[in-house]
PDB file of N, CA and C in Angstrom:
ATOM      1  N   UNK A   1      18.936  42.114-119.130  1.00  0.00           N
ATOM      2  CA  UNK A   1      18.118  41.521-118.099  1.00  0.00           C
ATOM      3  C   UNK A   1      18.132  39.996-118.246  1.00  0.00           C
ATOM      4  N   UNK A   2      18.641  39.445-117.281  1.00  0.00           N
ATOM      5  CA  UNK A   2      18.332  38.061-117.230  1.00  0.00           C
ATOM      6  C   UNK A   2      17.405  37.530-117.092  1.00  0.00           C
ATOM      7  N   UNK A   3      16.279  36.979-117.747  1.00  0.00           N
ATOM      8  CA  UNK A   3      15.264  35.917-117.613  1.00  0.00           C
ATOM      9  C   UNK A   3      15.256  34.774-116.756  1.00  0.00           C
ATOM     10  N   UNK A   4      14.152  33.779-116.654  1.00  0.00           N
ATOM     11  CA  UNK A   4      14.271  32.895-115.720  1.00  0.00           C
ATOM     12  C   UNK A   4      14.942  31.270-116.400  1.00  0.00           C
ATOM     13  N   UNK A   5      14.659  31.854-117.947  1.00  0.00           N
ATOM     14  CA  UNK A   5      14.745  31.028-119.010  1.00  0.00           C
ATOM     15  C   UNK A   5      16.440  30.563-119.224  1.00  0.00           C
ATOM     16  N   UNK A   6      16.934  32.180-118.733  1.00  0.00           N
ATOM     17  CA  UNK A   6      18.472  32.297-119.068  1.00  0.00           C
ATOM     18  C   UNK A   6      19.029  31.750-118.018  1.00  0.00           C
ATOM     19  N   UNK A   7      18.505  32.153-117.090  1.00  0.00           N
ATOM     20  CA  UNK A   7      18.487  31.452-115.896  1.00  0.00           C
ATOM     21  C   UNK A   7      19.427  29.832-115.525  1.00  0.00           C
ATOM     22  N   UNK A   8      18.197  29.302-116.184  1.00  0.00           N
ATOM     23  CA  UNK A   8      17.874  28.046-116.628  1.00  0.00           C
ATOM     24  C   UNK A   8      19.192  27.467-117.260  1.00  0.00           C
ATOM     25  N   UNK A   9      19.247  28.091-118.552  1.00  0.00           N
ATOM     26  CA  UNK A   9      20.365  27.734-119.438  1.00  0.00           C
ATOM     27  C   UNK A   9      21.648  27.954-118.401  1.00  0.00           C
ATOM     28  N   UNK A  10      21.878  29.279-117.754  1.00  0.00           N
ATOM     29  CA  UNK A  10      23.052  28.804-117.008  1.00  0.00           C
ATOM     30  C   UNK A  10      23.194  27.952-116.466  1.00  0.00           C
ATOM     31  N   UNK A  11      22.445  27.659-115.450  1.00  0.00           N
ATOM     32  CA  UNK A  11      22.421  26.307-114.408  1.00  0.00           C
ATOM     33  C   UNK A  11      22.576  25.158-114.997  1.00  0.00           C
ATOM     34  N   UNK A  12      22.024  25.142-116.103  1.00  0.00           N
ATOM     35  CA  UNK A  12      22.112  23.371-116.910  1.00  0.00           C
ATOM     36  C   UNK A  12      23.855  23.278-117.683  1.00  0.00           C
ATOM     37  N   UNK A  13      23.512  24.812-118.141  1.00  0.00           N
ATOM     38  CA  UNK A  13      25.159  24.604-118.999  1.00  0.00           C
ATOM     39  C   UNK A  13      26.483  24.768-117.981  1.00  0.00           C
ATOM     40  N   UNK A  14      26.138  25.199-116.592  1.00  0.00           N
ATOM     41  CA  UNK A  14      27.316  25.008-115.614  1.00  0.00           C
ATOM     42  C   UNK A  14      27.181  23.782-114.194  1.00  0.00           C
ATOM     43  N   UNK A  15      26.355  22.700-114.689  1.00  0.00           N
ATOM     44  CA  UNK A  15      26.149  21.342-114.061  1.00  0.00           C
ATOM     45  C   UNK A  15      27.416  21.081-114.147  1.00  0.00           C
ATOM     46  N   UNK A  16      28.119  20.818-115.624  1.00  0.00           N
ATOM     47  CA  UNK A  16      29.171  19.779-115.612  1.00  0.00           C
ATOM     48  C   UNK A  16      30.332  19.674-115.086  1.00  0.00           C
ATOM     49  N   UNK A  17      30.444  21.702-115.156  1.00  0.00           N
ATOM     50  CA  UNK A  17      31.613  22.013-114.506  1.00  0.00           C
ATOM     51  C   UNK A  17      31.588  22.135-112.785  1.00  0.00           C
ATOM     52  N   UNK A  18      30.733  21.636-112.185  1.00  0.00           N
ATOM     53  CA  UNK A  18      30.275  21.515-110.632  1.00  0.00           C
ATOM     54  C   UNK A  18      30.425  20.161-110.299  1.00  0.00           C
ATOM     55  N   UNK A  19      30.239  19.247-111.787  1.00  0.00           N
ATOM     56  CA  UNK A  19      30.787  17.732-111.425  1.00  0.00           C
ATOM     57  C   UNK A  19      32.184  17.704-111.522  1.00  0.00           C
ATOM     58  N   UNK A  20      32.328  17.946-112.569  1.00  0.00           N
ATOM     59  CA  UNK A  20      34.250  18.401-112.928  1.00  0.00           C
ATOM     60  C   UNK A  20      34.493  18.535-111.560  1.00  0.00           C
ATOM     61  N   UNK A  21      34.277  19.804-110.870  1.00  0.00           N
ATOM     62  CA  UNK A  21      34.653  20.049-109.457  1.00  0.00           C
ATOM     63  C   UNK A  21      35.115  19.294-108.658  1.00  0.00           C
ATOM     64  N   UNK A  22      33.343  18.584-108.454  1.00  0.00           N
ATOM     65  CA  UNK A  22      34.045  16.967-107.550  1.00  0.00           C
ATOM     66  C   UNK A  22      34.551  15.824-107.863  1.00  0.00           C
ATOM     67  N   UNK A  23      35.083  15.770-109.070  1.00  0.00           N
ATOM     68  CA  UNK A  23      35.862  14.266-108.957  1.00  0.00           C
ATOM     69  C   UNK A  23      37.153  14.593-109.474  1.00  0.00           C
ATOM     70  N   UNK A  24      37.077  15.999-109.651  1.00  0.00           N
ATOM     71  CA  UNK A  24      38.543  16.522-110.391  1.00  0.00           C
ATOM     72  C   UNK A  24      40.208  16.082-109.310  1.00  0.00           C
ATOM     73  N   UNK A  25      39.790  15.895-107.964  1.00  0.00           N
ATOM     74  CA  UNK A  25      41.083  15.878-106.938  1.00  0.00           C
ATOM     75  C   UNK A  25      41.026  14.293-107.271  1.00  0.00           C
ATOM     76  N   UNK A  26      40.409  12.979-107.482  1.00  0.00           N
ATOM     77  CA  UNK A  26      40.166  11.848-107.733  1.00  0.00           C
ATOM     78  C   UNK A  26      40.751  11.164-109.068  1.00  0.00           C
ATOM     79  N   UNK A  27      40.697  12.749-109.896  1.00  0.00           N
ATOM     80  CA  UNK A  27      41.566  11.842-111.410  1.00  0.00           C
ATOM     81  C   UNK A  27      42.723  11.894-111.334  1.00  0.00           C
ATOM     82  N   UNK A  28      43.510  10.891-112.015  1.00  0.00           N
ATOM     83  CA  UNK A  28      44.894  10.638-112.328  1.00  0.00           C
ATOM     84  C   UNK A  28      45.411  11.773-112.677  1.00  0.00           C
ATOM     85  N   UNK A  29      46.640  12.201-112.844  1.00  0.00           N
ATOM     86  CA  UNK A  29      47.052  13.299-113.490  1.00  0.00           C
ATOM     87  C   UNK A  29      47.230  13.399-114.721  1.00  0.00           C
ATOM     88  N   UNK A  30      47.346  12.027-115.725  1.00  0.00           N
ATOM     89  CA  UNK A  30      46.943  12.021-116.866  1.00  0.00           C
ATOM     90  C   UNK A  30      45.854  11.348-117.311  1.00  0.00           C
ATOM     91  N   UNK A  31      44.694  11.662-118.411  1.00  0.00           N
ATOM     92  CA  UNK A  31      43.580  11.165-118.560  1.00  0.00           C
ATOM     93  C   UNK A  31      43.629  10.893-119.925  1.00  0.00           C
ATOM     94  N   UNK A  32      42.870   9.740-120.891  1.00  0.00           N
ATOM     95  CA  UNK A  32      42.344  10.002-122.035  1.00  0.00           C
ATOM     96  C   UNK A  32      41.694  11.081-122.185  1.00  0.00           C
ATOM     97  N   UNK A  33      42.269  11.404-123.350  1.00  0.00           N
ATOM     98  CA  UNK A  33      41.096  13.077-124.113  1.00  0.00           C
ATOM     99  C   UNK A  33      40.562  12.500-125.493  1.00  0.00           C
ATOM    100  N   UNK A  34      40.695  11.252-126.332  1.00  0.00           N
ATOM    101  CA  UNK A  34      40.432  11.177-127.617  1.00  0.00           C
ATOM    102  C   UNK A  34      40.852   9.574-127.420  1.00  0.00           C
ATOM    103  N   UNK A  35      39.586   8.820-128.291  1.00  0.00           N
ATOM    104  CA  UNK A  35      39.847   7.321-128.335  1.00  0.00           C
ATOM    105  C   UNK A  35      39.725   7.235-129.787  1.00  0.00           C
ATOM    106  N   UNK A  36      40.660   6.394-130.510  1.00  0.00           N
ATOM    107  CA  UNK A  36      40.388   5.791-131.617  1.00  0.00           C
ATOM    108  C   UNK A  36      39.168   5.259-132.190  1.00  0.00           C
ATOM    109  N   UNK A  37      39.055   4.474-133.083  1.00  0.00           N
ATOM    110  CA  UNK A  37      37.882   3.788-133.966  1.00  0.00           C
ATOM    111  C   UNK A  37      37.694   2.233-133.064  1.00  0.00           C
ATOM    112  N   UNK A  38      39.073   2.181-132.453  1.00  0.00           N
ATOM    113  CA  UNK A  38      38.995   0.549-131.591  1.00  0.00           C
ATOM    114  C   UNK A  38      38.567   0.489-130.579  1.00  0.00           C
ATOM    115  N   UNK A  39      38.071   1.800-129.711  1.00  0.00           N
ATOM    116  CA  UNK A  39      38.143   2.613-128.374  1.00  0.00           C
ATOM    117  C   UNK A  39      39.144   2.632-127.489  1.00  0.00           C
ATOM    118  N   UNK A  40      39.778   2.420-128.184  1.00  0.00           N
ATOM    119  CA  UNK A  40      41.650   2.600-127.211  1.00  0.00           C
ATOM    120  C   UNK A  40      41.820   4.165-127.299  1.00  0.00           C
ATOM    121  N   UNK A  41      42.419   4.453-126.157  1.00  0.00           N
ATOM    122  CA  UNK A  41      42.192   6.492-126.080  1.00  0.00           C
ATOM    123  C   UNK A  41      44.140   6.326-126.811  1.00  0.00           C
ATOM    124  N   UNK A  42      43.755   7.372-127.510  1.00  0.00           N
ATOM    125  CA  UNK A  42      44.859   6.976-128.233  1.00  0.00           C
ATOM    126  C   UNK A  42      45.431   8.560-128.654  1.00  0.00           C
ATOM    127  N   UNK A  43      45.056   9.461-127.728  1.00  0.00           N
ATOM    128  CA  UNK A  43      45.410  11.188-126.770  1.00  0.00           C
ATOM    129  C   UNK A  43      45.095  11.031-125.304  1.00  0.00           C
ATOM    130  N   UNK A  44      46.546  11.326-124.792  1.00  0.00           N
ATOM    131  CA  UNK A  44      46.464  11.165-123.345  1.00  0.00           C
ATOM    132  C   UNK A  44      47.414  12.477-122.782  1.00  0.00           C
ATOM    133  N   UNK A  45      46.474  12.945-122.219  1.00  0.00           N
ATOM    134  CA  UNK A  45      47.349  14.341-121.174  1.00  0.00           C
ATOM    135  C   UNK A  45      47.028  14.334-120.386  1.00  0.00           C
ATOM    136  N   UNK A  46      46.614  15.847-119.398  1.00  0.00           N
ATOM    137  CA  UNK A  46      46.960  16.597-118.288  1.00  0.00           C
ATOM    138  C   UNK A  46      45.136  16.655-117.891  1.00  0.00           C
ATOM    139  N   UNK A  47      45.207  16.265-116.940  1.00  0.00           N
ATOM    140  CA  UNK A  47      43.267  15.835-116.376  1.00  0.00           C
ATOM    141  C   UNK A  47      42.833  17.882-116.387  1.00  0.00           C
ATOM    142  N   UNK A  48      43.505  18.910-116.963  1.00  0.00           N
ATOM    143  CA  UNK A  48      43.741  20.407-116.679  1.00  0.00           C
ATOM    144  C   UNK A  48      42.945  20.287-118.000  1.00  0.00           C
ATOM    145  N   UNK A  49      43.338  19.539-118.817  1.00  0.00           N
ATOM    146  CA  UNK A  49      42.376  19.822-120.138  1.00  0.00           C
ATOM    147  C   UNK A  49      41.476  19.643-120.167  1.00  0.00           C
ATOM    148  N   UNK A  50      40.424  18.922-119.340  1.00  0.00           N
ATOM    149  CA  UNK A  50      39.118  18.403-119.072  1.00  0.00           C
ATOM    150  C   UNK A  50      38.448  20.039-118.546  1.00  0.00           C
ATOM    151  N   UNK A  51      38.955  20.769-118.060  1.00  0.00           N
ATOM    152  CA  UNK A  51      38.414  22.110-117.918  1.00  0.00           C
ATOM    153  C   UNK A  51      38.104  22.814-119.016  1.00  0.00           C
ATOM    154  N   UNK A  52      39.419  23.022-119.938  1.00  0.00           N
ATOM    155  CA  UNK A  52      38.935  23.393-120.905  1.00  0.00           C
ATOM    156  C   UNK A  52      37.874  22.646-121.989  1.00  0.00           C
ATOM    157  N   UNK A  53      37.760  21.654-122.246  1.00  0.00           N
ATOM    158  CA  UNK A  53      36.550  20.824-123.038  1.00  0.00           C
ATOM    159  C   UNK A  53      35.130  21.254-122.220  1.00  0.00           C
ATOM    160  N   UNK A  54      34.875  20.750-120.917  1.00  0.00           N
ATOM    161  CA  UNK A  54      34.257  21.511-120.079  1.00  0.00           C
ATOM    162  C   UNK A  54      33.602  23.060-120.096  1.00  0.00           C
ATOM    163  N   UNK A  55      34.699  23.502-120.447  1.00  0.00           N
ATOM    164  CA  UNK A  55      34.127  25.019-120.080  1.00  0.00           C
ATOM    165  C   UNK A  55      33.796  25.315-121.648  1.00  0.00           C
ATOM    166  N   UNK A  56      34.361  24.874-122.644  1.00  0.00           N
ATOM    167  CA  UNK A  56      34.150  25.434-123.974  1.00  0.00           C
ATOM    168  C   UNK A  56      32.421  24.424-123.867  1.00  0.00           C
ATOM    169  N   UNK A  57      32.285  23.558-123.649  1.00  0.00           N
ATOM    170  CA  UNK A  57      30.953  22.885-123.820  1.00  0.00           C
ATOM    171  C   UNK A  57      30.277  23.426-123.489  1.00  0.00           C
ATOM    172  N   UNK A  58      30.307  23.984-122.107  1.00  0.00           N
ATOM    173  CA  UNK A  58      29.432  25.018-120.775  1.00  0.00           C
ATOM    174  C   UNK A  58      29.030  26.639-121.678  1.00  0.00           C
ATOM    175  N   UNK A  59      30.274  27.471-122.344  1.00  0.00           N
ATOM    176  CA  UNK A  59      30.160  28.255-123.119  1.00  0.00           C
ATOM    177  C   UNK A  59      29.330  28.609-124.476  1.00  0.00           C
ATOM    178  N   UNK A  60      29.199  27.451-125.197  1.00  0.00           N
ATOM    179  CA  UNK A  60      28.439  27.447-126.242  1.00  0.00           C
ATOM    180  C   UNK A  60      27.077  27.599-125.984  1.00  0.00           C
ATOM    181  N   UNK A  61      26.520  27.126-125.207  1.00  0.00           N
ATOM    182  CA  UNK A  61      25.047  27.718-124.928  1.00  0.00           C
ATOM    183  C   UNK A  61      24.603  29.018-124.169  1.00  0.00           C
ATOM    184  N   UNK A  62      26.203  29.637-123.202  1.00  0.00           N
ATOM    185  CA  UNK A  62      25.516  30.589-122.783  1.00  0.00           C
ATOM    186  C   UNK A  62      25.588  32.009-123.819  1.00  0.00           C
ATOM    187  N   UNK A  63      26.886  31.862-124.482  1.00  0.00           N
ATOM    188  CA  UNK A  63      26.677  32.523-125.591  1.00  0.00           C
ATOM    189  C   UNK A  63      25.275  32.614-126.660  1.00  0.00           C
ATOM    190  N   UNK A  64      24.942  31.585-127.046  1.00  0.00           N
ATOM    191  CA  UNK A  64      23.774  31.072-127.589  1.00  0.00           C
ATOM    192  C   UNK A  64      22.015  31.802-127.099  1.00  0.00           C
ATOM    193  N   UNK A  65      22.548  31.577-125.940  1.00  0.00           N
ATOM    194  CA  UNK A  65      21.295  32.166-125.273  1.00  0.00           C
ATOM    195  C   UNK A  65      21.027  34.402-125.204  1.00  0.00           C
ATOM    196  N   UNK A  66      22.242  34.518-124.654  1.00  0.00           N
ATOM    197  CA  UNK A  66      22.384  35.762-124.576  1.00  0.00           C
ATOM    198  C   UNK A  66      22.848  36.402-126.140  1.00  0.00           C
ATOM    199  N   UNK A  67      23.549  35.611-127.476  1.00  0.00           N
ATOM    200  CA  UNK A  67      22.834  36.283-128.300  1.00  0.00           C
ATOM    201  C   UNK A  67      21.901  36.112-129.431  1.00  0.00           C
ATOM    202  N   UNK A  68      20.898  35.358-128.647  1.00  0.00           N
ATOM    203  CA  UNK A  68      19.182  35.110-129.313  1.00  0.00           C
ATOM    204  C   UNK A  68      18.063  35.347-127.933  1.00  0.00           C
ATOM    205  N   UNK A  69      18.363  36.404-127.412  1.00  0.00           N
ATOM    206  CA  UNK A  69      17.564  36.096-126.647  1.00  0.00           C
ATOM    207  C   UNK A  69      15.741  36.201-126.854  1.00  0.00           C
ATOM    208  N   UNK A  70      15.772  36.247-127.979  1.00  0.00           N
ATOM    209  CA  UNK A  70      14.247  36.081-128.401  1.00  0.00           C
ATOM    210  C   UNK A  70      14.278  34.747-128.273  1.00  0.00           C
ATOM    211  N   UNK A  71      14.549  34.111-128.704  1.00  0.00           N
ATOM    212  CA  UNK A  71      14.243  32.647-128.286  1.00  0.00           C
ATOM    213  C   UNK A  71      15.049  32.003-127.321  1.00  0.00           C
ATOM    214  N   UNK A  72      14.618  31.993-126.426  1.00  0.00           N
ATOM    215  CA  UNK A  72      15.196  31.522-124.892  1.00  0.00           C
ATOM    216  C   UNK A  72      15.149  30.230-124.804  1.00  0.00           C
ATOM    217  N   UNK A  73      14.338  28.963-125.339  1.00  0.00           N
ATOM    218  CA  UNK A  73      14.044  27.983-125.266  1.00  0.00           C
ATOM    219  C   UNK A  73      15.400  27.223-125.988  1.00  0.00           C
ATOM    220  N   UNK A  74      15.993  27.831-126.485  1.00  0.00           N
ATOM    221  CA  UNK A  74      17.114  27.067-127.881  1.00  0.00           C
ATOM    222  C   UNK A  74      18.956  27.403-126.993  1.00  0.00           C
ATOM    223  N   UNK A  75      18.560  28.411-126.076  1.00  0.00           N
ATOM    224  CA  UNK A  75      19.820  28.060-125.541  1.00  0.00           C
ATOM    225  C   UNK A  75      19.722  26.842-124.054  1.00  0.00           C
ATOM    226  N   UNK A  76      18.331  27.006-123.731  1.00  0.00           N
ATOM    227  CA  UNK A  76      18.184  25.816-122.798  1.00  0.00           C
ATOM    228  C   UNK A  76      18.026  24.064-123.385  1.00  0.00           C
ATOM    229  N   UNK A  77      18.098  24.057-124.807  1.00  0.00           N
ATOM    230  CA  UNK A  77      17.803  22.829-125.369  1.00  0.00           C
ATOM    231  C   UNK A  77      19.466  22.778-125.624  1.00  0.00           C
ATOM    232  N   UNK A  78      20.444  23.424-125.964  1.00  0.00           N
ATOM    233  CA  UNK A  78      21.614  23.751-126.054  1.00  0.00           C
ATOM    234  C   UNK A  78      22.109  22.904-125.134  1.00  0.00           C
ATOM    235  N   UNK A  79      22.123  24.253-124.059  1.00  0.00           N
ATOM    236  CA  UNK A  79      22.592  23.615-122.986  1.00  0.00           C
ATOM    237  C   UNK A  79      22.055  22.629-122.433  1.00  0.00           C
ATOM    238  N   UNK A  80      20.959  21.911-122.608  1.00  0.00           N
ATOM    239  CA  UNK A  80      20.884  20.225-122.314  1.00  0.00           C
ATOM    240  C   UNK A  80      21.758  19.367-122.988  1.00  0.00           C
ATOM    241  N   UNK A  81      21.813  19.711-124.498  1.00  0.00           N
ATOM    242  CA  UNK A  81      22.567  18.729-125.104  1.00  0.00           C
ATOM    243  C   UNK A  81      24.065  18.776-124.681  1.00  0.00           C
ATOM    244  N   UNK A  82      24.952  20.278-124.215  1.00  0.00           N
ATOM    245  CA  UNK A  82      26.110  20.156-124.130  1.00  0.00           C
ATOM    246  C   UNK A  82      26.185  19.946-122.872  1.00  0.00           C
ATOM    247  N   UNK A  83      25.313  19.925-121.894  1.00  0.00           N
ATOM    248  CA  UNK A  83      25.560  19.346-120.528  1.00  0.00           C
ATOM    249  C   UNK A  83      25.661  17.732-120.475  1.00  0.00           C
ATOM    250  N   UNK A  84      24.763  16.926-121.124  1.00  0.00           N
ATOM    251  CA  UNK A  84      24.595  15.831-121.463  1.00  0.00           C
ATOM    252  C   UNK A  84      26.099  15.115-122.281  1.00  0.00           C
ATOM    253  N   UNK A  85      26.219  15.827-123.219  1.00  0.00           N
ATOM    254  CA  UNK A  85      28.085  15.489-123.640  1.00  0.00           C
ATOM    255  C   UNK A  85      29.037  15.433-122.769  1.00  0.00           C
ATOM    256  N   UNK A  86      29.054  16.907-122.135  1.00  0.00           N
ATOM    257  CA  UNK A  86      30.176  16.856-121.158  1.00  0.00           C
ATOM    258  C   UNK A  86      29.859  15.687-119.914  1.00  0.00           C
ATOM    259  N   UNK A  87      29.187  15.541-119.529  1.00  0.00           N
ATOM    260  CA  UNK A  87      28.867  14.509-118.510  1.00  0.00           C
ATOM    261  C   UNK A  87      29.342  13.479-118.930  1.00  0.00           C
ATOM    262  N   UNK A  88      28.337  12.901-120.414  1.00  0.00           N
ATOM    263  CA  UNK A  88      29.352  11.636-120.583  1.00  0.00           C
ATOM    264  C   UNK A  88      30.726  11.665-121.230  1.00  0.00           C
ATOM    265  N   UNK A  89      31.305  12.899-121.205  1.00  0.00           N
ATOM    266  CA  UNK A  89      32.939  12.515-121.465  1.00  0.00           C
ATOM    267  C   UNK A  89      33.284  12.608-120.000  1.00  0.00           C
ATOM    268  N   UNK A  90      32.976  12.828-119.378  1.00  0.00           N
ATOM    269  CA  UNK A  90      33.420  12.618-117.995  1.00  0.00           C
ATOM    270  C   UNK A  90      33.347  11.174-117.422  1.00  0.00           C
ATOM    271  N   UNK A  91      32.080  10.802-117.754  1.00  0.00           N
ATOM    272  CA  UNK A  91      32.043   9.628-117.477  1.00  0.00           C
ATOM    273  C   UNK A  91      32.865   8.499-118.521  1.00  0.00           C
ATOM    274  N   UNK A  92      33.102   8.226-119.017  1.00  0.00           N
ATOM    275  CA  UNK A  92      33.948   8.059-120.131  1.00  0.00           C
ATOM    276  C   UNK A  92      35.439   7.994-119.371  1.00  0.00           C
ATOM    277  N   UNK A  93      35.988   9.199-118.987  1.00  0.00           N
ATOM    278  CA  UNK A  93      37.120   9.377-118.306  1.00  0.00           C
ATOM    279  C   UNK A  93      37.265   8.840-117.822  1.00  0.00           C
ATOM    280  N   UNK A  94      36.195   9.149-116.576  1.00  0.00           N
ATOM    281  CA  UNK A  94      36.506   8.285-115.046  1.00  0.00           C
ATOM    282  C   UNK A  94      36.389   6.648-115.315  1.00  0.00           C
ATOM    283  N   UNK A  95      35.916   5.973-116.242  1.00  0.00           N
ATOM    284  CA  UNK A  95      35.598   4.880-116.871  1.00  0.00           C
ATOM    285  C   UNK A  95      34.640   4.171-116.296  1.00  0.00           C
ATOM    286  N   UNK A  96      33.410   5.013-116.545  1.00  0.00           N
ATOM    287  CA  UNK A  96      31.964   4.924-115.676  1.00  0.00           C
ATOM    288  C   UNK A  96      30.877   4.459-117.085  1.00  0.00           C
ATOM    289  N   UNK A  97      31.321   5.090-118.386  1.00  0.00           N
ATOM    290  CA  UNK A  97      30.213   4.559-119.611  1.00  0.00           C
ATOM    291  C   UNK A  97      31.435   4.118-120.625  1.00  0.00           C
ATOM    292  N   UNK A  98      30.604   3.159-120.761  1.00  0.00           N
ATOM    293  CA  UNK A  98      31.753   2.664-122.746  1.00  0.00           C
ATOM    294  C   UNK A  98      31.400   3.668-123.198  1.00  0.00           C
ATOM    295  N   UNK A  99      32.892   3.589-124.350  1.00  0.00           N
ATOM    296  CA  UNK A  99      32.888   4.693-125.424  1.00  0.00           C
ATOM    297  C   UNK A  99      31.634   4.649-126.300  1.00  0.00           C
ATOM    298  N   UNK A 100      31.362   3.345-126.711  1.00  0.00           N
ATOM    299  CA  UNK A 100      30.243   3.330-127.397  1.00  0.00           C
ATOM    300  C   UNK A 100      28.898   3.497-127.246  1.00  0.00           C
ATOM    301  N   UNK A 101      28.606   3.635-125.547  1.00  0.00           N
ATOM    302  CA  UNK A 101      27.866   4.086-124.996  1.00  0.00           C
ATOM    303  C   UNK A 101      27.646   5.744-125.540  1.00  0.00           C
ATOM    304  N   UNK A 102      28.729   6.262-125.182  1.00  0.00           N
ATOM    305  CA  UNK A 102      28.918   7.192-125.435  1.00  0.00           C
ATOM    306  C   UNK A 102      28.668   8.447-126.590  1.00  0.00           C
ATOM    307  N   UNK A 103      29.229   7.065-127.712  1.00  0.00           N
ATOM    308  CA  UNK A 103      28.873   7.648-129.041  1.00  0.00           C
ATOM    309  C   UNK A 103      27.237   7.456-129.321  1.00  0.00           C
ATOM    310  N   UNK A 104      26.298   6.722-128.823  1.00  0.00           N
ATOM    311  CA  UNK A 104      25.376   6.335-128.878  1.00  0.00           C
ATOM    312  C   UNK A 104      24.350   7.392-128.467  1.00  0.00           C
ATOM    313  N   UNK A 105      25.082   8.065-127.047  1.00  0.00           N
ATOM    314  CA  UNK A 105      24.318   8.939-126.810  1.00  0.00           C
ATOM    315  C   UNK A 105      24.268  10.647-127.370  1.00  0.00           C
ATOM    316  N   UNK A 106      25.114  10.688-128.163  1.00  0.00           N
ATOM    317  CA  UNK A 106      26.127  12.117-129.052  1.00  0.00           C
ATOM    318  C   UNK A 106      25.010  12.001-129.477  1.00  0.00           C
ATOM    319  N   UNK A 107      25.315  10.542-130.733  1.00  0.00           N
ATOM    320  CA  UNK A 107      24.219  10.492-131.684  1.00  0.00           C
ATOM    321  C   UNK A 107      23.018  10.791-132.083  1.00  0.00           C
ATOM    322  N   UNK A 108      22.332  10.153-131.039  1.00  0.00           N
ATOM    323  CA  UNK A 108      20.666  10.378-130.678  1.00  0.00           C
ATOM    324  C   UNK A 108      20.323  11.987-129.829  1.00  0.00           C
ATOM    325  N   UNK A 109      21.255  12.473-129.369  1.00  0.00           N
ATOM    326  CA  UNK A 109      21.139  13.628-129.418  1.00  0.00           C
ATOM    327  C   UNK A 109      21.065  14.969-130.124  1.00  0.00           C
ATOM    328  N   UNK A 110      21.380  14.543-131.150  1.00  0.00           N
ATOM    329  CA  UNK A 110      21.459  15.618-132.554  1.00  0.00           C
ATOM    330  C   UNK A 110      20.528  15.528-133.103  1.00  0.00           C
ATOM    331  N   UNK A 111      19.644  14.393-133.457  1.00  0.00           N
ATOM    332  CA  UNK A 111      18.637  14.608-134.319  1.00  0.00           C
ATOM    333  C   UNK A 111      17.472  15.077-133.602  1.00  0.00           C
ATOM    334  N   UNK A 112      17.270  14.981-132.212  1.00  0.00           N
ATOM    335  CA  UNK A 112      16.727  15.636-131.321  1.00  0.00           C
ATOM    336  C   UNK A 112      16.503  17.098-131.138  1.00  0.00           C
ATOM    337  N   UNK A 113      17.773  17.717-131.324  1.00  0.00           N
ATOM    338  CA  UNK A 113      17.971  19.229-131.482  1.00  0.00           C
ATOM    339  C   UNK A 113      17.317  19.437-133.131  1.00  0.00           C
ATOM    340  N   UNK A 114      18.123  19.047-133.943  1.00  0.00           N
ATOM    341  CA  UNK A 114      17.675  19.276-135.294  1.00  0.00           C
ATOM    342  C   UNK A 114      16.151  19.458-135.464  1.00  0.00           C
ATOM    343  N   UNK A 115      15.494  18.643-134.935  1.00  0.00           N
ATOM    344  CA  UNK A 115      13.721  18.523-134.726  1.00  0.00           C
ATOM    345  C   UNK A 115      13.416  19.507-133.942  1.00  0.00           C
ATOM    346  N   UNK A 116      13.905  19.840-133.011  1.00  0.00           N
ATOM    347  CA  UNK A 116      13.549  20.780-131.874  1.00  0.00           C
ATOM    348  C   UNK A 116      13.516  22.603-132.398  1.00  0.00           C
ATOM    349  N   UNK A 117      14.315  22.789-132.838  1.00  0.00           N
ATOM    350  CA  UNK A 117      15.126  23.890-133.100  1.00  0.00           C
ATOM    351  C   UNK A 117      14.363  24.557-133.670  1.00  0.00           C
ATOM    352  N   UNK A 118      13.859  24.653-134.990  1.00  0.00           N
ATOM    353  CA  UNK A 118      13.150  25.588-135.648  1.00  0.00           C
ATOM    354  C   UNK A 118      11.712  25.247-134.623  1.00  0.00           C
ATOM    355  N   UNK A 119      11.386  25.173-134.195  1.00  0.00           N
ATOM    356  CA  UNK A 119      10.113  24.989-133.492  1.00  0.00           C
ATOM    357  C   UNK A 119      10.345  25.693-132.009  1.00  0.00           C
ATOM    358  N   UNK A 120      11.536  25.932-131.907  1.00  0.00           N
ATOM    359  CA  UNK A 120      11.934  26.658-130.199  1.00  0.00           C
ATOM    360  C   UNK A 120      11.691  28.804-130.500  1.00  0.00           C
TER     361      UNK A 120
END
């Protein structure tokens, strides 16, 4: 039985791939996937791989959710954080946030969950 909770977690953990959607006909056919320590992307392929990063990001929480579903709250904190990643590697891509923006926001996102978690 799906909850409203699970609900939830889907919708948040399949945002990114609905943005993916729309700007996916707009990207180059090759994209950075991986930037160095200098932020020079320094892995460059097929904008096809952004699905898969995407969908494995989108995946981890719904798995998460459906198998804990006693605690429903931890796959929706999940899937905030991996919706929130995938977004900004998207943005990142399209070259909408610095990398370091970027890493900035990874960052401060983990210790967030870490605090959250046993308390969900």
């Amino acid at each position: 039985m799906i909850t409203p909770l699970m609900l939830l977690t889907i919708l948040i953990a399949l945002m990114p791939t609905a943005v993916l959607a729309l700007i996916y006909a707009r990207l180059p056919a090759q994209v950075p996937l991986h930037w160095g320590i200098t932020g020079k992307p320094d892995i460059i392929g097929s904008k096809v791989h952004l699905w898969v990063l995407v969908g494995f990001f989108a995946l981890l929480p719904l798995l998460l959710a459906f198998a804990v579903p006693q605690r429903p709250m931890l796959g929706v904190v999940a899937a905030g954080q991996m919706a929130l990643v995938s977004l900004s590697i998207l943005a990142v891509v399209v070259g909408r946030l610095n990398l370091w923006v970027f890493s900035s926001i990874v960052l401060c996102t983990i210790p967030v969950v870490w605090w959250l978690t046993p308390q969900l």
